[in-house]
C-alpha atoms as a PDB file:
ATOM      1  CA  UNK A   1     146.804  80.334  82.119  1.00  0.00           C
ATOM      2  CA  UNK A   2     148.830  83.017  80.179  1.00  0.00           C
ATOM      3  CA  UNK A   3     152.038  82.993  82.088  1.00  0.00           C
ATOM      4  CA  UNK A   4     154.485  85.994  81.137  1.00  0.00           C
ATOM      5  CA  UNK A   5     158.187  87.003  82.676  1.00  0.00           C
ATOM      6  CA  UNK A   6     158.908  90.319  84.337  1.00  0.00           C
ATOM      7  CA  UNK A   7     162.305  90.894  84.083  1.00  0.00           C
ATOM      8  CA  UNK A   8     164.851  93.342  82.794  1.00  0.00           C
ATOM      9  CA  UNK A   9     166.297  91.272  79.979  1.00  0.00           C
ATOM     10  CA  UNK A  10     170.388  89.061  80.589  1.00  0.00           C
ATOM     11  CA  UNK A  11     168.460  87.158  82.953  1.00  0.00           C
ATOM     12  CA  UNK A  12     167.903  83.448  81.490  1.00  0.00           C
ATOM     13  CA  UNK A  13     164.832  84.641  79.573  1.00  0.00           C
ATOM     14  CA  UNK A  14     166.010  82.646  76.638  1.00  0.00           C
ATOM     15  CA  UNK A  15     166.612  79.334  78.814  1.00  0.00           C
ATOM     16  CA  UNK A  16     163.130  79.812  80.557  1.00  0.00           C
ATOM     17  CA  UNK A  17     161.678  79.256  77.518  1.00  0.00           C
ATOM     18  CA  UNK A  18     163.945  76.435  76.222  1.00  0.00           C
ATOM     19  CA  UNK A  19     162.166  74.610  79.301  1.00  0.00           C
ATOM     20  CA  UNK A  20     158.644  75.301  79.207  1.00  0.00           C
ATOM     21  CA  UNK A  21     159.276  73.538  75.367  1.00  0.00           C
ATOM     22  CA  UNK A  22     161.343  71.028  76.472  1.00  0.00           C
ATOM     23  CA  UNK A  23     159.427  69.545  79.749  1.00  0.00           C
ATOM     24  CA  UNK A  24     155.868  70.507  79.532  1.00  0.00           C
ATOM     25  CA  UNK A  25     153.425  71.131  76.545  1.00  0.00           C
ATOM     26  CA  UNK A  26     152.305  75.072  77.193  1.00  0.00           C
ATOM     27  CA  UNK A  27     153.737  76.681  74.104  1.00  0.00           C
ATOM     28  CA  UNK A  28     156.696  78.877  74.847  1.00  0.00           C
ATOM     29  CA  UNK A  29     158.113  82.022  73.014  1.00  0.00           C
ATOM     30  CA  UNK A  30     161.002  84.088  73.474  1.00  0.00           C
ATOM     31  CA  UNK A  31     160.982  87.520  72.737  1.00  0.00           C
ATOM     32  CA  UNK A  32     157.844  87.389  69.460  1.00  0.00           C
ATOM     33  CA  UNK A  33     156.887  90.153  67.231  1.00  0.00           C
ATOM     34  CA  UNK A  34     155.623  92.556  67.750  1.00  0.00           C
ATOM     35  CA  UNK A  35     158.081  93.238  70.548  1.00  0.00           C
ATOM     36  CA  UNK A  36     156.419  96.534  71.458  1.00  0.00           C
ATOM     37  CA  UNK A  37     158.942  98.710  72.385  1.00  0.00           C
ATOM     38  CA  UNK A  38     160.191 102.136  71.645  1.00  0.00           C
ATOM     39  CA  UNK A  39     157.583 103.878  70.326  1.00  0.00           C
ATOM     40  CA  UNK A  40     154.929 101.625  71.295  1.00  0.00           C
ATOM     41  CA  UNK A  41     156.048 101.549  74.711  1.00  0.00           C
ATOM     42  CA  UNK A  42     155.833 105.196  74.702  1.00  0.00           C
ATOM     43  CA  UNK A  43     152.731 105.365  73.925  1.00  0.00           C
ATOM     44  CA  UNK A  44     151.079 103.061  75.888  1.00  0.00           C
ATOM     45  CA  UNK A  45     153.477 104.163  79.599  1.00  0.00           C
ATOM     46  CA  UNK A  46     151.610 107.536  78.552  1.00  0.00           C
ATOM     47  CA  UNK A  47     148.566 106.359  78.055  1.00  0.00           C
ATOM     48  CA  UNK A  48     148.670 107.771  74.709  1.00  0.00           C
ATOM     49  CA  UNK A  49     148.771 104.794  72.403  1.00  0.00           C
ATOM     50  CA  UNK A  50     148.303 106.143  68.556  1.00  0.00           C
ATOM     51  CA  UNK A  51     146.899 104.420  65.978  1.00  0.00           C
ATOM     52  CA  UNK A  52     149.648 102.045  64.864  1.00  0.00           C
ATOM     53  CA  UNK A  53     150.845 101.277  68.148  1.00  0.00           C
ATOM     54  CA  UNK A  54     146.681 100.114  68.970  1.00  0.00           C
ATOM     55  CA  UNK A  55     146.953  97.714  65.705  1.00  0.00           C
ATOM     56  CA  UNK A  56     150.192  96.479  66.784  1.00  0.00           C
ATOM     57  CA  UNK A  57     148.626  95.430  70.308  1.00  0.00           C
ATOM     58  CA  UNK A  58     145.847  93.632  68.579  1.00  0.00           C
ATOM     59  CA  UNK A  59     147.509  92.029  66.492  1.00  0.00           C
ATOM     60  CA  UNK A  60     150.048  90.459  69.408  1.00  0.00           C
ATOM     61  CA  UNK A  61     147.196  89.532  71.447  1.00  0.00           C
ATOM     62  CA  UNK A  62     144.907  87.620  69.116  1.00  0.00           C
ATOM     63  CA  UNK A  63     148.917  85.731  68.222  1.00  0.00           C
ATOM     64  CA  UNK A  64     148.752  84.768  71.430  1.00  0.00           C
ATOM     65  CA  UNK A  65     145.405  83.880  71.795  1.00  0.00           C
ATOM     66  CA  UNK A  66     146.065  81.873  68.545  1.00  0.00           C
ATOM     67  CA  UNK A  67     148.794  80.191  69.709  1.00  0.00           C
ATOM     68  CA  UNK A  68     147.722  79.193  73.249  1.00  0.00           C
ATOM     69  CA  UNK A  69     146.815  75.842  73.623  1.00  0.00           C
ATOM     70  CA  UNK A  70     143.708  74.958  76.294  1.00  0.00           C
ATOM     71  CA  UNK A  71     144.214  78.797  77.206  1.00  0.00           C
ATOM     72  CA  UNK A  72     147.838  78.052  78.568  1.00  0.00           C
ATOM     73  CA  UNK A  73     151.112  80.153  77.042  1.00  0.00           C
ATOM     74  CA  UNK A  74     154.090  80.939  78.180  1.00  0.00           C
ATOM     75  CA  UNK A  75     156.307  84.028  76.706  1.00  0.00           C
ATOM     76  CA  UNK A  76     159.396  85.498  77.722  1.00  0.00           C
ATOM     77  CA  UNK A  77     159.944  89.195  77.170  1.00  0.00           C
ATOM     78  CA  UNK A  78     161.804  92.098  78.758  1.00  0.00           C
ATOM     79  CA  UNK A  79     159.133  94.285  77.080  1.00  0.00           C
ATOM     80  CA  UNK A  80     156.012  92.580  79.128  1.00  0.00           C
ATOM     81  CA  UNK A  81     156.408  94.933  82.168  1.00  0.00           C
ATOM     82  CA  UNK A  82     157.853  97.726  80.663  1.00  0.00           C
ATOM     83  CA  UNK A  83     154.954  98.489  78.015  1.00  0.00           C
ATOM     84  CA  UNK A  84     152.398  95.804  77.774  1.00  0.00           C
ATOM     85  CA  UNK A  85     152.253  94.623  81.040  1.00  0.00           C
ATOM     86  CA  UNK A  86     148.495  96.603  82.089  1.00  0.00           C
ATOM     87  CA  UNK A  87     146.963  95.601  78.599  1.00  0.00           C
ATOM     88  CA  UNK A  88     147.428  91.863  79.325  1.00  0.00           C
ATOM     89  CA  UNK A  89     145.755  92.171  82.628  1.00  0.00           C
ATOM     90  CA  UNK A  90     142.765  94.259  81.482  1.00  0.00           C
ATOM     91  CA  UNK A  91     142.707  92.031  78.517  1.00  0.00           C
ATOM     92  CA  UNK A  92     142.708  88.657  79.791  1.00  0.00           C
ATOM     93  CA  UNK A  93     141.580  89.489  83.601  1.00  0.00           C
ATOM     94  CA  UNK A  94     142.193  86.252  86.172  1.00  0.00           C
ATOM     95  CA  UNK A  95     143.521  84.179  83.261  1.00  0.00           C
ATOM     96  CA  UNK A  96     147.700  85.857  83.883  1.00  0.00           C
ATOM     97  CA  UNK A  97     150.199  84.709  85.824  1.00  0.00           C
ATOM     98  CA  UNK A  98     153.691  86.705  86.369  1.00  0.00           C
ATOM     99  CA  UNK A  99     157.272  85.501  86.524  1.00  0.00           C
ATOM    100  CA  UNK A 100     159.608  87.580  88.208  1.00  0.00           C
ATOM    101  CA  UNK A 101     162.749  86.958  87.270  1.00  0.00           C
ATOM    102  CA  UNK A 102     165.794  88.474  88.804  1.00  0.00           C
ATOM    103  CA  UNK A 103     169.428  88.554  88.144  1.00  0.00           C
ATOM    104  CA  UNK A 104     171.939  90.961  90.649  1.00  0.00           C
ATOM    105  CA  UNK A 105     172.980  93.989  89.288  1.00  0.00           C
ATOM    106  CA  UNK A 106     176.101  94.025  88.785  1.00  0.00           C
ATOM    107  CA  UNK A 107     175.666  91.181  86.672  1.00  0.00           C
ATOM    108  CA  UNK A 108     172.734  92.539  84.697  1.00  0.00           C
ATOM    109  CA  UNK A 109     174.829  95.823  84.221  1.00  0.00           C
ATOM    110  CA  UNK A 110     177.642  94.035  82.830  1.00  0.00           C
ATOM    111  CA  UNK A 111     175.933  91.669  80.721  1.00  0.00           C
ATOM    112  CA  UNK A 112     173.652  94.281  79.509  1.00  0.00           C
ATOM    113  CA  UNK A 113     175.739  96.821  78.900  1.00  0.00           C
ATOM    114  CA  UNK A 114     178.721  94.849  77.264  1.00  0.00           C
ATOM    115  CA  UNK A 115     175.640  94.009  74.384  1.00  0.00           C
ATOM    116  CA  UNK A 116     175.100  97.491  74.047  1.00  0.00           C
ATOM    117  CA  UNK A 117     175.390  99.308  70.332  1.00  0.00           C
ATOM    118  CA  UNK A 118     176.891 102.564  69.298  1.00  0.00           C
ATOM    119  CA  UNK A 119     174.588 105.052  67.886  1.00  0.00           C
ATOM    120  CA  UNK A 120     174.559 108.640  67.420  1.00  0.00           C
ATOM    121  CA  UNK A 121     177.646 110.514  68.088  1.00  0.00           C
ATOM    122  CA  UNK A 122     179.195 107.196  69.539  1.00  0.00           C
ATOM    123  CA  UNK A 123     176.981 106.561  72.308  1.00  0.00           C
ATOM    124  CA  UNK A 124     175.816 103.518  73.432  1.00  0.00           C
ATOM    125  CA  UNK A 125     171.816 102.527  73.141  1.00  0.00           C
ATOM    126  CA  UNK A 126     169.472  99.872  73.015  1.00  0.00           C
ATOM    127  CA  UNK A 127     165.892  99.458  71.871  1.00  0.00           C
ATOM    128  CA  UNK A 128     164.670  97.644  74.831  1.00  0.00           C
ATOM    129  CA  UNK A 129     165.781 100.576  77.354  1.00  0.00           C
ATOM    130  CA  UNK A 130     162.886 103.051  78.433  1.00  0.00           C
ATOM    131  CA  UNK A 131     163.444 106.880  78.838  1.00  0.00           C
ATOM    132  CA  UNK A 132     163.788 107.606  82.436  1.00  0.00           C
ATOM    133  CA  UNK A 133     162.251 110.864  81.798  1.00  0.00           C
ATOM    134  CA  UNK A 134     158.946 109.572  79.420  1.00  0.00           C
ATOM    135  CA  UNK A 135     155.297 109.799  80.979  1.00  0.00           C
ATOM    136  CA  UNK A 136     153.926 107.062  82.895  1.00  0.00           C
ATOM    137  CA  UNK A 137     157.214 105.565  84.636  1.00  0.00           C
ATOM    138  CA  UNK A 138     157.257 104.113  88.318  1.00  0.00           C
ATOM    139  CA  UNK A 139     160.552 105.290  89.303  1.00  0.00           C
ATOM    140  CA  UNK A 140     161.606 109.133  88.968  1.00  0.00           C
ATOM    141  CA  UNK A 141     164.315 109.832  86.447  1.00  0.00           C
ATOM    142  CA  UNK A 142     166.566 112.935  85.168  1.00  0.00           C
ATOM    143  CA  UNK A 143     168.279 114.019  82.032  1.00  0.00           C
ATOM    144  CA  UNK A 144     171.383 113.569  81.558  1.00  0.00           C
ATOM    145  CA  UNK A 145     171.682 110.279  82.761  1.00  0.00           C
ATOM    146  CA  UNK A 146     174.632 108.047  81.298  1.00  0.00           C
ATOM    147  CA  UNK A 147     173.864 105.087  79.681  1.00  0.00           C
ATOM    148  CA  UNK A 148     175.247 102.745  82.874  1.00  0.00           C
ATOM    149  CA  UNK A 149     172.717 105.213  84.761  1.00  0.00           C
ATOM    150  CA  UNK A 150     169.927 104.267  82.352  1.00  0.00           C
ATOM    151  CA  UNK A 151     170.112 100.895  82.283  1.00  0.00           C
ATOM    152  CA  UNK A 152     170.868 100.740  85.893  1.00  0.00           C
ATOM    153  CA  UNK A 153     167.506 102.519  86.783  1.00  0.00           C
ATOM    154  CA  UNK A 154     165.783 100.141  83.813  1.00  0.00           C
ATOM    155  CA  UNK A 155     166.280  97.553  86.631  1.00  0.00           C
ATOM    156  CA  UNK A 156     164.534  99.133  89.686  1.00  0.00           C
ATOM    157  CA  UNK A 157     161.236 100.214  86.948  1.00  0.00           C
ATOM    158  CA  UNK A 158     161.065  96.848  85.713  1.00  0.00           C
ATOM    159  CA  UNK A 159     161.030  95.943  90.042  1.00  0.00           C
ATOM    160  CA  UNK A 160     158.791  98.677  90.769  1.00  0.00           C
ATOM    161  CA  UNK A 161     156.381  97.541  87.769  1.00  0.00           C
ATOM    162  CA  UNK A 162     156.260  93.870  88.943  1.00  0.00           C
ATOM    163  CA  UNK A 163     155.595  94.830  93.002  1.00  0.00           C
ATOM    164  CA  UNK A 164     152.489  97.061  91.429  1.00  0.00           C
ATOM    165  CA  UNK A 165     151.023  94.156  89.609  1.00  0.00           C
ATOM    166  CA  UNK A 166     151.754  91.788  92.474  1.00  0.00           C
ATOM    167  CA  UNK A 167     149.502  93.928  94.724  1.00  0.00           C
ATOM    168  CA  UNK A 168     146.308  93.805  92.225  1.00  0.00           C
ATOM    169  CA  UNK A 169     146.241  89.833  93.215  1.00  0.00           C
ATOM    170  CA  UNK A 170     148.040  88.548  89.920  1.00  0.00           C
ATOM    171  CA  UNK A 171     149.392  85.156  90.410  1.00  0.00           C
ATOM    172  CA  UNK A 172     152.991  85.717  90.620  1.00  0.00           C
ATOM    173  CA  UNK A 173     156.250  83.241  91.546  1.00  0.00           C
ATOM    174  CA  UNK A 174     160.027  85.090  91.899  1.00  0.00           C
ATOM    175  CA  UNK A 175     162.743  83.342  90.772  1.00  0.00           C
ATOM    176  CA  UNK A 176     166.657  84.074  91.355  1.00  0.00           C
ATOM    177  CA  UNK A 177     169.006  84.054  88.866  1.00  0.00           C
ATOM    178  CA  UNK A 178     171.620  82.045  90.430  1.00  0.00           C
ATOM    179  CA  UNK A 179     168.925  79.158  90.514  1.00  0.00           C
ATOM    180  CA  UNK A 180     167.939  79.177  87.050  1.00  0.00           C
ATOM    181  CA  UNK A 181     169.234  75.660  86.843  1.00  0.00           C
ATOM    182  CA  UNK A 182     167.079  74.252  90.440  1.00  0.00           C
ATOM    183  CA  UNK A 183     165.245  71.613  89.480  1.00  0.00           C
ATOM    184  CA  UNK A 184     163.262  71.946  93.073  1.00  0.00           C
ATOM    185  CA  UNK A 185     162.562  75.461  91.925  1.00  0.00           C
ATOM    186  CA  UNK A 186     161.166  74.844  88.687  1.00  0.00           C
ATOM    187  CA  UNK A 187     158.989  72.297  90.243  1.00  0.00           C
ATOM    188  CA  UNK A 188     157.766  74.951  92.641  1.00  0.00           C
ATOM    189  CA  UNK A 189     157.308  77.497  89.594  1.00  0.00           C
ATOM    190  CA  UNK A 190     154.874  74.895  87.745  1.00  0.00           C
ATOM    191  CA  UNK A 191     153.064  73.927  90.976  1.00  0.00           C
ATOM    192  CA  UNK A 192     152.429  77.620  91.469  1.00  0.00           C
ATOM    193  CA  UNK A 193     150.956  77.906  88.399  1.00  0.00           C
ATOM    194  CA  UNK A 194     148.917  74.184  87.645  1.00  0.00           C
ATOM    195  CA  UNK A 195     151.386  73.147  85.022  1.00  0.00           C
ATOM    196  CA  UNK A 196     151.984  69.719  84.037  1.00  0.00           C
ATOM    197  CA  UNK A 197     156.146  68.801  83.643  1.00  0.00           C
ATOM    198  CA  UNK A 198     158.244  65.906  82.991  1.00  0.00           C
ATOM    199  CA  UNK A 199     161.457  67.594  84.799  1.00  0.00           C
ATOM    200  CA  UNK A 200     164.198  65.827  84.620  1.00  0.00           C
ATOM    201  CA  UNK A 201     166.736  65.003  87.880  1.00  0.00           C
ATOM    202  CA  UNK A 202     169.059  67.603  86.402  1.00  0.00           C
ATOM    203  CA  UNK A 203     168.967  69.693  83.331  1.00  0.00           C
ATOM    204  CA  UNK A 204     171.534  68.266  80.524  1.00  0.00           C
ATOM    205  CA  UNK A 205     174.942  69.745  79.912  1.00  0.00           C
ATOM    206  CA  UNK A 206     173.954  71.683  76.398  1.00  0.00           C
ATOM    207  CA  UNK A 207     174.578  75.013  74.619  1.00  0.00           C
ATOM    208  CA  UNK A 208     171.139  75.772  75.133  1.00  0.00           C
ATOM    209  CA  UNK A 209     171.215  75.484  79.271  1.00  0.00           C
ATOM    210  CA  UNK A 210     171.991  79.056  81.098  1.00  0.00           C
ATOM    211  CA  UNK A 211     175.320  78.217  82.064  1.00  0.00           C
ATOM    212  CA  UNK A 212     176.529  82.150  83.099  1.00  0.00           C
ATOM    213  CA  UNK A 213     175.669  82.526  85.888  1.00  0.00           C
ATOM    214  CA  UNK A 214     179.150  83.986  88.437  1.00  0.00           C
ATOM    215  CA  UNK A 215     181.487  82.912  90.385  1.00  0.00           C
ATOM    216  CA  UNK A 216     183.217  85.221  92.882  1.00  0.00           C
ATOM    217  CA  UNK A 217     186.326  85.599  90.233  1.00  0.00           C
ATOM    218  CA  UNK A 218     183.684  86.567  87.227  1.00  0.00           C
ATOM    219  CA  UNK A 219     181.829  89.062  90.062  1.00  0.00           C
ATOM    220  CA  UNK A 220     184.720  90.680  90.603  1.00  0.00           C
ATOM    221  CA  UNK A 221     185.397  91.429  86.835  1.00  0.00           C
ATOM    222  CA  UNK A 222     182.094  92.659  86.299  1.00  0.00           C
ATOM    223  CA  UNK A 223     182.663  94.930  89.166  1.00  0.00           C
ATOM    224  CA  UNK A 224     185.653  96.125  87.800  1.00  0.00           C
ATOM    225  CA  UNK A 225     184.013  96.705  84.286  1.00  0.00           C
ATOM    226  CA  UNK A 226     181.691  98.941  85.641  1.00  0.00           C
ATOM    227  CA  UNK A 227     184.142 100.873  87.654  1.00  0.00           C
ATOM    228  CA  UNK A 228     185.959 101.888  84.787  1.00  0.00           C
ATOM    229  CA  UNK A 229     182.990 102.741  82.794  1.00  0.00           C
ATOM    230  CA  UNK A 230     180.800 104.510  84.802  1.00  0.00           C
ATOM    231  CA  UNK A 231     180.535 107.973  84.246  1.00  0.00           C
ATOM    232  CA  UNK A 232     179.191 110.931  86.902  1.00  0.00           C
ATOM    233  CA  UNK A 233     175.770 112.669  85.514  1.00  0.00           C
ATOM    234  CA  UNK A 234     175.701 114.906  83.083  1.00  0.00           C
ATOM    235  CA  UNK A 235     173.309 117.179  84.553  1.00  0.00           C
ATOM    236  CA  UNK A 236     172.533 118.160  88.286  1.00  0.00           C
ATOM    237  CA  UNK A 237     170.170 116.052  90.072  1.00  0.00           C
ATOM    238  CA  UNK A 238     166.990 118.222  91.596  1.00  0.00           C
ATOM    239  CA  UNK A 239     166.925 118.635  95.275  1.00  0.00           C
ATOM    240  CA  UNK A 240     163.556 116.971  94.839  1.00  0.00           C
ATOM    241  CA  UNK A 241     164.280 114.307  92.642  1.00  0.00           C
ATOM    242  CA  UNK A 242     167.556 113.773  94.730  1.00  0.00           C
ATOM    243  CA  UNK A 243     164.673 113.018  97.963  1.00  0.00           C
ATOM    244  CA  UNK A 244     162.674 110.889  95.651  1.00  0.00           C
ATOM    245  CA  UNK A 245     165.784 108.675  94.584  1.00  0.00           C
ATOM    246  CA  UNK A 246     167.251 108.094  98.095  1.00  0.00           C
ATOM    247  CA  UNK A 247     163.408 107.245  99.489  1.00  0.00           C
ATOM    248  CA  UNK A 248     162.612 103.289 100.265  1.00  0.00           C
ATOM    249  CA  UNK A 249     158.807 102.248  99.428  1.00  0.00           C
ATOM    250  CA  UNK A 250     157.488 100.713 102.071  1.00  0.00           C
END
């Protein structure tokens, strides 16, 4: 099985991977090129994948079905649901399996956010961000949005994205970010998905185990960071859009 992580990115990503390598033999990748972002996921949320963008694809799938070893693979990418998610399904139908993985928001804000790079005229932006006003999104967006309001509504597409693939049947397994380090949960995560492990009683004290996850003290900073960064809209929110934002799916 081809197992890939929905997520929004500052999640454990990088550690996920670190133990698929270290405990069972599915080869693992974090993050490989091509990532397929920015332009490429324009172009395929649209539906309107151009030429380069449709080479790009190819050439990341037959990687990975290179690299996959008895059919079984395991990557970790932000990217997966927000561009590439509906190719792998159509592409290697019943043969998928999802990881949701979830971190609160106020932690993904701040850890997201304090990565962030200045660009044009100062502002902050990131590569792995969608447009909340491109074609094909889940979750209705508006310009003018600040960046905190941009990433913060990357979080609920990337949610929306994973409950529409969860419908369609796709094996899927949710895992919280505050137990990223549960070694009863990671045995539940491999059952879920037939994979041989050699888990250990408890995950060794390393640089390369997720160690971030917050206490009430760091919570409360984060909090604080985003109070004093936020900023209001730049641009009046639609009395229909305002409707759309405040509805609940059901």
């Amino acid at each position: 099985m081809k197992i890939f992580v929905a997520s929004t990115g500052r999640c454990g990503t990088r550690f996920m991977t670190w133990v698929f390598r270290h405990y069972t033999t599915v080869p693992a990748f974090h993050e490989p090129d091509p990532k397929l972002f920015l332009t490429d996921a324009e172009g395929l949320n649209a539906g309107a994948i151009g030429r380069d963008t449709s080479q790009r694809i190819l050439r990341k799938f037959r990687w990975i079905e290179t690299m996959a070893k008895n059919g079984d693979y395991f990557e970790s990418s932000n990217m997966f649901i927000k561009s590439w998610a509906d190719a792998a399904a159509a592409r290697w139908e019943g043969e998928i399996g999802i990881v949701y993985l979830r971190r609160d928001l106020a932690g993904y804000l701040a850890s997201f956010t304090r990565r962030g790079k200045r660009g044009k005229k100062g502002r902050f932006e990131s590569a792995f961000l969608l447009d909340p006003t491109a074609p094909g999104n889940r979750m209705p967006g508006f310009e003018g949005m600040s960046y905190y309001e941009i990433v913060a509504w990357n979080y609920f597409e990337a949610q929306a994205r994973f409950l529409e693939m969860k419908k369609t049947g796709i094996p899927t397994f949710e895992l919280e970010f505050k137990d990223i380090n549960s070694i009863p949960i990671w045995k539940e995560l491999f059952s879920t998905f037939g994979i041989e492990h050699r888990l250990p009683p408890k995950f060794p004290d390393n640089a390369d185990r997720h160690q971030s996850i917050f206490d009430d003290e760091s919570r409360l900073l984060a909090l604080q960071h985003l109070k004093e960064n936020w900023t209001e809209p730049l641009a009046e929110i639609s009395p229909e859009n305002k409707n759309r934002l405040l509805e609940i799916p059901k």
